[in-house]
C-alpha atoms as a PDB file:
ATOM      1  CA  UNK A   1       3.015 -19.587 -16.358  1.00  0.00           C
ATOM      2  CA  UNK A   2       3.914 -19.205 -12.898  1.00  0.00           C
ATOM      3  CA  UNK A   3       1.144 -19.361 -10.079  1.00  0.00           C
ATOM      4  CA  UNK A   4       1.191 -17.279  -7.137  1.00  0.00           C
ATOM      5  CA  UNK A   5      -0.781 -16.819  -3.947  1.00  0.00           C
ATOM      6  CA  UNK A   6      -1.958 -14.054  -2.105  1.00  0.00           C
ATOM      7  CA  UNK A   7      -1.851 -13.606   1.850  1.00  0.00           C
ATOM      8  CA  UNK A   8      -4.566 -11.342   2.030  1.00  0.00           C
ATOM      9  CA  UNK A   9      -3.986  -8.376   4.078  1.00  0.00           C
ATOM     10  CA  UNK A  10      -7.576  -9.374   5.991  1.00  0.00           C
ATOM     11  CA  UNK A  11      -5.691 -12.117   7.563  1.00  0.00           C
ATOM     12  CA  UNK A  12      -4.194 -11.743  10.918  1.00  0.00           C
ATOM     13  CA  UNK A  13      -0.504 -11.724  10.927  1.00  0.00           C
ATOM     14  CA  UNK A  14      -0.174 -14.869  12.920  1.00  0.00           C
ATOM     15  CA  UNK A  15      -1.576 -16.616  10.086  1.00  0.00           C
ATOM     16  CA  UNK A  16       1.114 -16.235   7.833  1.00  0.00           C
ATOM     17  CA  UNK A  17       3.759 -18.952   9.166  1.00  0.00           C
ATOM     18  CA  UNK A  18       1.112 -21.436   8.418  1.00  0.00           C
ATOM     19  CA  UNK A  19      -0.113 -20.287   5.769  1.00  0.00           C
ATOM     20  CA  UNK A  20       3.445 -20.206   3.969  1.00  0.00           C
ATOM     21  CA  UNK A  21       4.396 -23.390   5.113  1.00  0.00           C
ATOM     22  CA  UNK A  22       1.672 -25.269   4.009  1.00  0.00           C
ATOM     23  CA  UNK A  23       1.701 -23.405   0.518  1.00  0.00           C
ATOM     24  CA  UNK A  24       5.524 -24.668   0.508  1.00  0.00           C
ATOM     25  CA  UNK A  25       4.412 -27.538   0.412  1.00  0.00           C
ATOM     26  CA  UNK A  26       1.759 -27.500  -2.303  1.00  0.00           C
ATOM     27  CA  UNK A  27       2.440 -26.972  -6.095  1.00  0.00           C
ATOM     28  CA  UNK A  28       2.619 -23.441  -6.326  1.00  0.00           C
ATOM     29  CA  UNK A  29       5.622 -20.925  -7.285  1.00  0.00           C
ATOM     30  CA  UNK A  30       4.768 -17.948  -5.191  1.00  0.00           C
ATOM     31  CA  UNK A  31       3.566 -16.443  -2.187  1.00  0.00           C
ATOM     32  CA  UNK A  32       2.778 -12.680  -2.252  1.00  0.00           C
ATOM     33  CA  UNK A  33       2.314 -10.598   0.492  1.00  0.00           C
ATOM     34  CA  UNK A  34       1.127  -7.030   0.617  1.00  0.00           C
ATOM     35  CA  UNK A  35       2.244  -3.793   1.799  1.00  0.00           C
ATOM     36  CA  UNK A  36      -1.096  -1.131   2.513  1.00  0.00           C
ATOM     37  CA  UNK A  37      -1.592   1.578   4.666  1.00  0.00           C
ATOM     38  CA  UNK A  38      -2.545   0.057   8.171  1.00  0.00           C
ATOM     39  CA  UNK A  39      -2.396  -3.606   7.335  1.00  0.00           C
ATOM     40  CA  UNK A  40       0.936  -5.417   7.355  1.00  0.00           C
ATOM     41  CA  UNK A  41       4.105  -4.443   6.863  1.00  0.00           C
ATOM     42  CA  UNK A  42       5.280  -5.998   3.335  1.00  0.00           C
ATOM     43  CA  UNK A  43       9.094  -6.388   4.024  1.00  0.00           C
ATOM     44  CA  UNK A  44       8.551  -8.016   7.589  1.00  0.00           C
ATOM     45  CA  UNK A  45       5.574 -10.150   6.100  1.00  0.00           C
ATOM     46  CA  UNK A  46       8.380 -11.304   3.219  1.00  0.00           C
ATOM     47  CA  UNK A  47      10.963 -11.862   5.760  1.00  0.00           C
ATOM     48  CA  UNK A  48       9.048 -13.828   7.554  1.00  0.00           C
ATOM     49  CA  UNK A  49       7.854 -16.317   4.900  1.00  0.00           C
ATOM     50  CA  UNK A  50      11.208 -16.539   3.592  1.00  0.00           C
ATOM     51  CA  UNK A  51      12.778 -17.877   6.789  1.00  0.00           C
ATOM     52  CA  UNK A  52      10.025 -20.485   6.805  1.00  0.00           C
ATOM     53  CA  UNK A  53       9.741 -22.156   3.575  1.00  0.00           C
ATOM     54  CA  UNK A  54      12.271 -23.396   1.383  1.00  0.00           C
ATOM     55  CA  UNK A  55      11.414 -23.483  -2.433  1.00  0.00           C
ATOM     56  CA  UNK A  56       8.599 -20.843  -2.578  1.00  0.00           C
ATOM     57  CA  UNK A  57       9.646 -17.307  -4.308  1.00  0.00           C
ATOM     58  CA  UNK A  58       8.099 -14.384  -1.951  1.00  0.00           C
ATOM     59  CA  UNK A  59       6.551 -11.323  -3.645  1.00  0.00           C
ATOM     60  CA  UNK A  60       6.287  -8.098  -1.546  1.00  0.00           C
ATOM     61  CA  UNK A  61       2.876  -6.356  -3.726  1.00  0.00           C
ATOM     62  CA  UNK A  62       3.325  -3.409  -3.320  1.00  0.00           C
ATOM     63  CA  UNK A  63       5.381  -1.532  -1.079  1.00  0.00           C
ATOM     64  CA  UNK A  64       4.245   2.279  -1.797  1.00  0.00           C
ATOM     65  CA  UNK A  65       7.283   4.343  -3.248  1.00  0.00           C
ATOM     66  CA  UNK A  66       6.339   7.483  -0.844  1.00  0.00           C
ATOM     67  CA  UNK A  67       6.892   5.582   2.227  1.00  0.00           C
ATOM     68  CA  UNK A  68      10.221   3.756   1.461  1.00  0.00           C
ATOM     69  CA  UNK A  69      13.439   5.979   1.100  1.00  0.00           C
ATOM     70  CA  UNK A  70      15.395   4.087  -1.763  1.00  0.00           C
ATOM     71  CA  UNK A  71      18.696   3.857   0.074  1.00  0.00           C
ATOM     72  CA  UNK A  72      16.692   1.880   3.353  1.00  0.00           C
ATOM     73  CA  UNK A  73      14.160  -0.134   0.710  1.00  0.00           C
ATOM     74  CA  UNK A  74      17.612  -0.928  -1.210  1.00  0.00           C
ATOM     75  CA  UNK A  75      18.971  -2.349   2.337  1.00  0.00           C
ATOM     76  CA  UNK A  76      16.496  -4.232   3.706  1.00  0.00           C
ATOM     77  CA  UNK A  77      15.606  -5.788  -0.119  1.00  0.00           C
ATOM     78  CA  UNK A  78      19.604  -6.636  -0.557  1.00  0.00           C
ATOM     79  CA  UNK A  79      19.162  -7.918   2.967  1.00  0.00           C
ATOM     80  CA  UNK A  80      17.012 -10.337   2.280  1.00  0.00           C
ATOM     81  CA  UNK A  81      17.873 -11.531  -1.513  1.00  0.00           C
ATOM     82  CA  UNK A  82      21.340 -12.385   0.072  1.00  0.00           C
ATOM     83  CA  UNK A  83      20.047 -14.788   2.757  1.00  0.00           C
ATOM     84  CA  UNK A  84      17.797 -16.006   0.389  1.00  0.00           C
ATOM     85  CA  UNK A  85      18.973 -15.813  -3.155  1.00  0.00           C
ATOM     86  CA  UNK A  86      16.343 -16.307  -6.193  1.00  0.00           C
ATOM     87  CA  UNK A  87      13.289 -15.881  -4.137  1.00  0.00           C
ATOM     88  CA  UNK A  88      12.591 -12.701  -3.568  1.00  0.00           C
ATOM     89  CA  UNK A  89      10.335 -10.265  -5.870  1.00  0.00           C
ATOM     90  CA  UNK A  90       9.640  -6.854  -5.110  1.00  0.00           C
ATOM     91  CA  UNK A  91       6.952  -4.752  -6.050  1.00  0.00           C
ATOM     92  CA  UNK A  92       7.054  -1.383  -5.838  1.00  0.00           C
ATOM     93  CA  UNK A  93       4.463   1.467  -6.190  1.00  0.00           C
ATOM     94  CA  UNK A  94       2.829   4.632  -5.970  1.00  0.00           C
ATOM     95  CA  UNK A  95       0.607   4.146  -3.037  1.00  0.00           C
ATOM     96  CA  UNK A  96      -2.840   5.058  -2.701  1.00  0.00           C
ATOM     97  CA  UNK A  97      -3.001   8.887  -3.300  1.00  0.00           C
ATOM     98  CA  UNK A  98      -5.495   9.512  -0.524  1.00  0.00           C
ATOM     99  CA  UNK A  99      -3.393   6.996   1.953  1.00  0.00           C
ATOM    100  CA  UNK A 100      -0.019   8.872   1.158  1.00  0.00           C
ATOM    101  CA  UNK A 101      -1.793  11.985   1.720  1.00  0.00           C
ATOM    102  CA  UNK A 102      -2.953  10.674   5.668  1.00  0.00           C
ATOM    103  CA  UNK A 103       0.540   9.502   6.069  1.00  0.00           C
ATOM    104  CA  UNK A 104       1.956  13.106   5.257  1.00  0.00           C
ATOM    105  CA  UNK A 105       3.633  11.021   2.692  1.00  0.00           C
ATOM    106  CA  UNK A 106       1.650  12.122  -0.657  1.00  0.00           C
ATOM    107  CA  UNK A 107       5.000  13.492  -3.139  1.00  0.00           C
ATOM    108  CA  UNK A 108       4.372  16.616  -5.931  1.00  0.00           C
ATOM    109  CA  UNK A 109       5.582  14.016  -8.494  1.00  0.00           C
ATOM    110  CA  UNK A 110       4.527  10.432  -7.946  1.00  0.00           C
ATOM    111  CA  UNK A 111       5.788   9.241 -11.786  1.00  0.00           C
ATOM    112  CA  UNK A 112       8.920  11.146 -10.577  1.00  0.00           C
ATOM    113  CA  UNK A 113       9.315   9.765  -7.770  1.00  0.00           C
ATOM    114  CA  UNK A 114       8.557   5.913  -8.664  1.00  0.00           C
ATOM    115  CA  UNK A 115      10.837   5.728 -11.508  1.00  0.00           C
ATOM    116  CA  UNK A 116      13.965   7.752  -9.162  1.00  0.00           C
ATOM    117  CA  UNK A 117      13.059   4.892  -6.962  1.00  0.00           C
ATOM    118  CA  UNK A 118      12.959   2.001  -8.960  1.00  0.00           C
ATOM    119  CA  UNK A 119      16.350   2.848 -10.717  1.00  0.00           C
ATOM    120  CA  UNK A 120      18.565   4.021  -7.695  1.00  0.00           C
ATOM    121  CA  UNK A 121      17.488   1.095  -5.844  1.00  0.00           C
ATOM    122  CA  UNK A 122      18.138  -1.107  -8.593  1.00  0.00           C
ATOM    123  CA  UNK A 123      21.555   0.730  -8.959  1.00  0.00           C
ATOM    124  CA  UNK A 124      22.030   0.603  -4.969  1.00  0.00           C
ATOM    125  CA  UNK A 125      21.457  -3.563  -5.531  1.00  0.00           C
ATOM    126  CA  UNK A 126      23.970  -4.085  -8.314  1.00  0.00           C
ATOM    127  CA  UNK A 127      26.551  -2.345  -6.239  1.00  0.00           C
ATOM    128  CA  UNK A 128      27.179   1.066  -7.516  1.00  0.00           C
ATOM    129  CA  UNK A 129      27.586   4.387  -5.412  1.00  0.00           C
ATOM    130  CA  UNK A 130      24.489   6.485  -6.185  1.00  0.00           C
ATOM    131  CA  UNK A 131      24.397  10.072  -6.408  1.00  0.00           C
ATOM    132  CA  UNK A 132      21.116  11.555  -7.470  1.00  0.00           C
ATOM    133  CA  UNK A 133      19.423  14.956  -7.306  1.00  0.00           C
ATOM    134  CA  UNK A 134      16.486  14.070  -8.617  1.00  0.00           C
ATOM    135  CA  UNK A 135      13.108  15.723  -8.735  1.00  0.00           C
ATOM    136  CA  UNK A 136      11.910  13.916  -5.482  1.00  0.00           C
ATOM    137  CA  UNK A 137      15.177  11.466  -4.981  1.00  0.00           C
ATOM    138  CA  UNK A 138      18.476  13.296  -3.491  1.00  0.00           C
ATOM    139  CA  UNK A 139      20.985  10.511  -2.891  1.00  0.00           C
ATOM    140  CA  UNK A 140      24.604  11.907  -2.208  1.00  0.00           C
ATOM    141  CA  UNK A 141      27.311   9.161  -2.541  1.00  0.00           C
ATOM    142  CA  UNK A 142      25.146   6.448  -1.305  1.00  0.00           C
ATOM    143  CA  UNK A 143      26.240   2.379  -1.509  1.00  0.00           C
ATOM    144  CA  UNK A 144      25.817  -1.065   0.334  1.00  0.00           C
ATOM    145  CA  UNK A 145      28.110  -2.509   2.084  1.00  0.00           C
ATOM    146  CA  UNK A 146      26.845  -6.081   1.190  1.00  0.00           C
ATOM    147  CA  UNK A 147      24.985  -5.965  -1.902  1.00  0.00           C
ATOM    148  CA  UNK A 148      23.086  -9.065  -3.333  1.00  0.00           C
ATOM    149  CA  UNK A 149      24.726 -11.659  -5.521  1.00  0.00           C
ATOM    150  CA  UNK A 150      21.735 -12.269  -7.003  1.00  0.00           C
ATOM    151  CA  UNK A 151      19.565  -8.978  -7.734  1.00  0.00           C
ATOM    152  CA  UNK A 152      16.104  -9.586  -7.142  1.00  0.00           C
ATOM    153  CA  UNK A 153      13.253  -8.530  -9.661  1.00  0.00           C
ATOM    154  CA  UNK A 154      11.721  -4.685  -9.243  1.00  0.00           C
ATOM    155  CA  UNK A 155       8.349  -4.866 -10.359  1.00  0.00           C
ATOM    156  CA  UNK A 156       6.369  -1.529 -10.799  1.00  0.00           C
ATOM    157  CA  UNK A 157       2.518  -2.031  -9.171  1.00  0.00           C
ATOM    158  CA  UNK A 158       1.229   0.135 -11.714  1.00  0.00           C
ATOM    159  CA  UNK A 159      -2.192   0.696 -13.267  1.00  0.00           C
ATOM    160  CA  UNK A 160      -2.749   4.111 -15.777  1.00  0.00           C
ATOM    161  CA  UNK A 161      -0.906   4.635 -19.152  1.00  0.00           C
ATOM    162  CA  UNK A 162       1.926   6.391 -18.318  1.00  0.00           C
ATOM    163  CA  UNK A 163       2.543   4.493 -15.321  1.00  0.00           C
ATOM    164  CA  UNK A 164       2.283   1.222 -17.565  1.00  0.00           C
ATOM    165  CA  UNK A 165       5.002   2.657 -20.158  1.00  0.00           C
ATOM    166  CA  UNK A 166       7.411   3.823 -16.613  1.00  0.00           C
ATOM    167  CA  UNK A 167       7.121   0.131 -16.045  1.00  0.00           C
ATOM    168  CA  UNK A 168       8.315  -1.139 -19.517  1.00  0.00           C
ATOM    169  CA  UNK A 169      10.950   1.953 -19.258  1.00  0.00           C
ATOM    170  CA  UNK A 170      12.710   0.809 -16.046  1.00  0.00           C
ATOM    171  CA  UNK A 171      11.281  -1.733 -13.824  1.00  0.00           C
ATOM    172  CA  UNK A 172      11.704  -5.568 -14.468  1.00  0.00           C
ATOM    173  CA  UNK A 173       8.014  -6.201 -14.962  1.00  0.00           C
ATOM    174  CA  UNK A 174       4.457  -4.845 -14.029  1.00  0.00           C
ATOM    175  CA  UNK A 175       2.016  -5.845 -11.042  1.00  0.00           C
ATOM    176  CA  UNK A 176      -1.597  -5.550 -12.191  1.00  0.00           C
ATOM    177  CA  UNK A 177      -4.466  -5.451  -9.754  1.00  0.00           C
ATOM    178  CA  UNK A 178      -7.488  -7.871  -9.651  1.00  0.00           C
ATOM    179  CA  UNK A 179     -10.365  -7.955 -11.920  1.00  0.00           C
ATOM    180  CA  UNK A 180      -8.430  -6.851 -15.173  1.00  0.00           C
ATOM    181  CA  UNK A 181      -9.220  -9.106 -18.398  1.00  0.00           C
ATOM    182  CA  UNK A 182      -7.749 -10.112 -20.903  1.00  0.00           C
ATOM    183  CA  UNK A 183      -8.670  -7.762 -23.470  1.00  0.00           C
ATOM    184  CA  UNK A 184      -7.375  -5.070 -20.956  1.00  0.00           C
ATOM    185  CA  UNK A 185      -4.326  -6.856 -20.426  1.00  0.00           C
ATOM    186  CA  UNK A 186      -3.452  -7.243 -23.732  1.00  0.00           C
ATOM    187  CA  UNK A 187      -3.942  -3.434 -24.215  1.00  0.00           C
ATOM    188  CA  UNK A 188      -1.380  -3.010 -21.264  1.00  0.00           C
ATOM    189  CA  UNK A 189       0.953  -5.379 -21.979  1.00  0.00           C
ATOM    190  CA  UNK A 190       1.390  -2.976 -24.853  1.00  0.00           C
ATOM    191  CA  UNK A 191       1.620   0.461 -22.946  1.00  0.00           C
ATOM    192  CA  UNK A 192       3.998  -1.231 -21.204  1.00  0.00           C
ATOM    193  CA  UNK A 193       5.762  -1.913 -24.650  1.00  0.00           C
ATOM    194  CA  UNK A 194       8.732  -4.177 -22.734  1.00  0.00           C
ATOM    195  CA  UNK A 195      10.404  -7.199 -24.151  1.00  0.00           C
ATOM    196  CA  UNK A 196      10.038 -10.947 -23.467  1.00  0.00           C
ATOM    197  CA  UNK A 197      12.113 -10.529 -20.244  1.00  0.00           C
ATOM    198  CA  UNK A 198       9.601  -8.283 -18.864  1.00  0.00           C
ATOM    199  CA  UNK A 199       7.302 -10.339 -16.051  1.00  0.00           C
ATOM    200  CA  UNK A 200       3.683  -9.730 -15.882  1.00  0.00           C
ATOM    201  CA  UNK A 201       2.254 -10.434 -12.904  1.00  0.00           C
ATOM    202  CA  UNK A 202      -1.874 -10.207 -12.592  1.00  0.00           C
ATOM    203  CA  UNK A 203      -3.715 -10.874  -9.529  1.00  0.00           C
ATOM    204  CA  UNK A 204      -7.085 -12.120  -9.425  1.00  0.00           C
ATOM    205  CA  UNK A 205      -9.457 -12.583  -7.066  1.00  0.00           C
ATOM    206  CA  UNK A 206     -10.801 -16.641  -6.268  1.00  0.00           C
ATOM    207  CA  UNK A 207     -13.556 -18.359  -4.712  1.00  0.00           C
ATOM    208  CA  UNK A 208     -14.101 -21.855  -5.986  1.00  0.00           C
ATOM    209  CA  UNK A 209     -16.889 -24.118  -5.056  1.00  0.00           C
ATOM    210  CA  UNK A 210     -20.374 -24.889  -7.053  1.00  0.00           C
ATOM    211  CA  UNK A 211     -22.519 -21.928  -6.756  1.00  0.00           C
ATOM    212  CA  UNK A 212     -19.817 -19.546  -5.131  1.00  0.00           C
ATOM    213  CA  UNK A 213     -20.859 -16.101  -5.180  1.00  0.00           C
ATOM    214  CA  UNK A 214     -18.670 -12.697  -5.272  1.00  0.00           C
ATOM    215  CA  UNK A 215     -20.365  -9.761  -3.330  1.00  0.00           C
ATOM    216  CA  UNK A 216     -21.978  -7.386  -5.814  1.00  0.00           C
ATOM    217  CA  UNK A 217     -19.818  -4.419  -3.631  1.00  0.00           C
ATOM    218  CA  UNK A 218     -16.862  -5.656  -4.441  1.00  0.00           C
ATOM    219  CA  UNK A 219     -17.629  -6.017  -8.064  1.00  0.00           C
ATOM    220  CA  UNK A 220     -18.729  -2.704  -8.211  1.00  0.00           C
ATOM    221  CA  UNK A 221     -15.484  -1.411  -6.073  1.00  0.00           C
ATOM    222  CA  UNK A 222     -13.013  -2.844  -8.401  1.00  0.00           C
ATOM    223  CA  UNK A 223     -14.804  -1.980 -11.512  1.00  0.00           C
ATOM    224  CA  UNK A 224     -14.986   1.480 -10.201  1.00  0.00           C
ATOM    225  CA  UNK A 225     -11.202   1.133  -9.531  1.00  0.00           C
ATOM    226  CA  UNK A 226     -10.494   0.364 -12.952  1.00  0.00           C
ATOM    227  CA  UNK A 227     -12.801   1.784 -14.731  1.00  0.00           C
ATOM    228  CA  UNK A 228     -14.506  -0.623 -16.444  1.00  0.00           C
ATOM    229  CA  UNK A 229     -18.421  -1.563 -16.065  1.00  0.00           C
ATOM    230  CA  UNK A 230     -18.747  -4.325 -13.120  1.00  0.00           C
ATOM    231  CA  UNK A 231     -19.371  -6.837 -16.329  1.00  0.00           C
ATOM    232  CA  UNK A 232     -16.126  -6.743 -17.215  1.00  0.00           C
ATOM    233  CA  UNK A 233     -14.279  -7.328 -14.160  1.00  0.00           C
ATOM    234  CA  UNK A 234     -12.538 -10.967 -14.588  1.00  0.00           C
ATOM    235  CA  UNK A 235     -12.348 -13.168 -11.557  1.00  0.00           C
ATOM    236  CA  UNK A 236     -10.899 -16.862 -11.213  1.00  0.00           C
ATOM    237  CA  UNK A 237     -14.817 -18.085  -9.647  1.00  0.00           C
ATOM    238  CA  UNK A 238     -16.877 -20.582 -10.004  1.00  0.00           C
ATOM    239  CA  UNK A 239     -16.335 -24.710  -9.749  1.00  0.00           C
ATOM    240  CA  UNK A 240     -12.675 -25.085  -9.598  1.00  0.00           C
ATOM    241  CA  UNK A 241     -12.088 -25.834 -13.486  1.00  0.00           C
ATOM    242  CA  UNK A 242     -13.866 -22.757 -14.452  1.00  0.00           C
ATOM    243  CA  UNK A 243     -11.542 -21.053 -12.159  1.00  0.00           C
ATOM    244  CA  UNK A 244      -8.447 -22.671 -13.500  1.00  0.00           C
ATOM    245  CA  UNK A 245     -10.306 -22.099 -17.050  1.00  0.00           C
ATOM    246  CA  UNK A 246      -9.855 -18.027 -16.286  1.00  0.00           C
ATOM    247  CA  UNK A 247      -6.591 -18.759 -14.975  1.00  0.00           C
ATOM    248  CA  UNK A 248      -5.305 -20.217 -18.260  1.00  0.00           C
ATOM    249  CA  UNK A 249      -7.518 -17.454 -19.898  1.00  0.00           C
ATOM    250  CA  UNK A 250      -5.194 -14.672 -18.675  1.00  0.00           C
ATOM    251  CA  UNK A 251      -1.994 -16.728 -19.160  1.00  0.00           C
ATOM    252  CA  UNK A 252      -2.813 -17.182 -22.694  1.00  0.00           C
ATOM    253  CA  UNK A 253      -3.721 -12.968 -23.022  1.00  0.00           C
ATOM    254  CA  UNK A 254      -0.194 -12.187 -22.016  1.00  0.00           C
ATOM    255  CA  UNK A 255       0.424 -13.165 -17.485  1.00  0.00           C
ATOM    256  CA  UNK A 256       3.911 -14.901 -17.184  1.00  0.00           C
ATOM    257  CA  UNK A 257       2.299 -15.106 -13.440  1.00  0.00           C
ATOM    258  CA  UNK A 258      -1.081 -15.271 -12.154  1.00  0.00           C
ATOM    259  CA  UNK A 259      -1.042 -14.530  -8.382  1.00  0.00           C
ATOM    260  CA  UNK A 260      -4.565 -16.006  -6.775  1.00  0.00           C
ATOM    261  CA  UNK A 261      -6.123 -13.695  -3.770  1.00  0.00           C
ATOM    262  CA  UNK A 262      -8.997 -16.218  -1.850  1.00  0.00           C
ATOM    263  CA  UNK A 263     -11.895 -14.340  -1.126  1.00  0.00           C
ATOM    264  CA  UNK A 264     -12.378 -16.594   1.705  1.00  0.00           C
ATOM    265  CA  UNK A 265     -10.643 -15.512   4.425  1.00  0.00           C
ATOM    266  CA  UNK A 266     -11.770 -18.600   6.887  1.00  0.00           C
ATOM    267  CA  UNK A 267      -9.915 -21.070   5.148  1.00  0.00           C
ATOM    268  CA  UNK A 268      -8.696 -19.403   2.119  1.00  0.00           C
ATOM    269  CA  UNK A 269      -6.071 -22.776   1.400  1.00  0.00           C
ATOM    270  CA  UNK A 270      -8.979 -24.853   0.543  1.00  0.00           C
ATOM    271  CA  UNK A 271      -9.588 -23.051  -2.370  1.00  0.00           C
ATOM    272  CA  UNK A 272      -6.193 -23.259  -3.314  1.00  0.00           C
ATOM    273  CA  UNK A 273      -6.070 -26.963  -3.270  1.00  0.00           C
ATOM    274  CA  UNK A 274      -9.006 -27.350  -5.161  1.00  0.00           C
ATOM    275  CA  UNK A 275      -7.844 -25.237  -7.839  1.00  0.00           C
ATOM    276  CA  UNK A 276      -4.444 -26.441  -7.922  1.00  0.00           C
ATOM    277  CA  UNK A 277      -5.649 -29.828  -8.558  1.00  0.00           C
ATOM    278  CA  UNK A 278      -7.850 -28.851 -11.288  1.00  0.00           C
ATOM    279  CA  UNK A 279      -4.982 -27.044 -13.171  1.00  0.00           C
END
């Protein structure tokens, strides 16, 4: 299992050089960073902690399908996975409906147009010359110049059933969001239907300390996001080896990678090293 952290979009962007460098530093594989409407820009945010740490892989969860054209997200991702080979993973998605909507952005077909993404920018990455007239893609003769040695990972941010089996179809593994189980994520893992070669990455949420509490909202947000009754939404809380406990928990239900989003955005790195020393 690989462990990942989250720079939470709550954090100011100055943060981030910091933060990075001292998670470079630490024990863990990854350091995501995240790409939502009016936050942070999630290919500048990976750019950024890629130029400042060394041995750290940078996810970008999840740049929203509707607002990247496939020939410019197939640039600036080759961009980067050639000046820093191995370490980049890139997660892409639909977007928020409602957000795509207020950035005159929303598309007729948003299965459409994620998988037309996902597979001409892989195809843009491996150096081929694209031409596609697709249903919400039109690429006409389209190639890079300097494509990547080393094509990084597409990951489809993905939640419902047939979004989950468009993942296992033609991405190179599946983002799922916080507060998903284990018995859900077995059920995914087998929408998704992929092979061993297919990465899983879940993120959870994390507060560690004795007698840490979660605000009831945001139980009752995510549940209401997924669907589930509050009950049932998993999070890595608690002292920190009950929170490792859950992490191991959803590595044995089926996560190759279990990215970590603190809940405390003051120092959200202490909770890090406490759990990293517990697991």
């Amino acid at each position: 299992m690989r462990l990942g952290v989250m720079f939470d979009r709550g954090l100011p962007p100055e943060r981030l050089v910091p933060f990075a460098k001292e998670l470079d530093d630490s024990s863990a594989d990854d350091l995501w960073v995240v790409e939502d409407l009016g936050w942070a820009g999630g290919l500048t945010s990976a750019a950024t902690a890629l130029a400042v740490t060394s041995r750290l892989r940078v996810g970008i969860g999840i740049t929203p399908a509707p607002l990247r054209n496939p020939a410019l997200l197939a640039m600036e991702l080759g961009n980067l996975a050639r000046m820093h080979p191995g370490r980049l993973a890139a997660g892409i998605g639909h977007g928020v409906r409602d957000w795509m909507r207020r950035a005159g952005a929303a598309p007729a077909s948003p299965l459409a147009l994620l998988e037309e993404t996902i597979t001409s920018v892989r195809a843009l990455l491996r150096g081929e010359t694209v031409t596609l007239e697709g249903r919400e893609v039109r690429l006409d003769g389209v190639s890079l110049v300097h494509p990547p040695a080393t094509v990084p990972p597409l990951l489809a941010g993905v939640k419902g059933p047939r979004s989950l089996a468009l993942s296992g179809r033609v991405a190179d593994g599946t983002i799922l969001p916080e507060g998903v189980g284990p018995a859900q994520l077995t059920a995914m893992r087998e929408t998704i239907g992929a092979g061993d070669g297919h990465e899983v990455v879940m993120f959870t949420f994390l507060g560690v300390g004795d007698g840490y509490t979660v605000d009831r909202g945001l139980i009752e947000e995510q549940a209401a996001f997924l669907g589930v009754a509050p009950e049932d939404v998993v999070m890595a809380t608690g002292t920190a080896e009950e929170a490792a406990e859950r992490i191991k928990w959803l590595a044995a239900a089926g996560a190759d990678t279990v990215v970590v989003r603190p809940l405390d955005l003051a120092d959200p790195l202490r909770h890090v090293r406490a759990l990293l020393a517990a697991l």
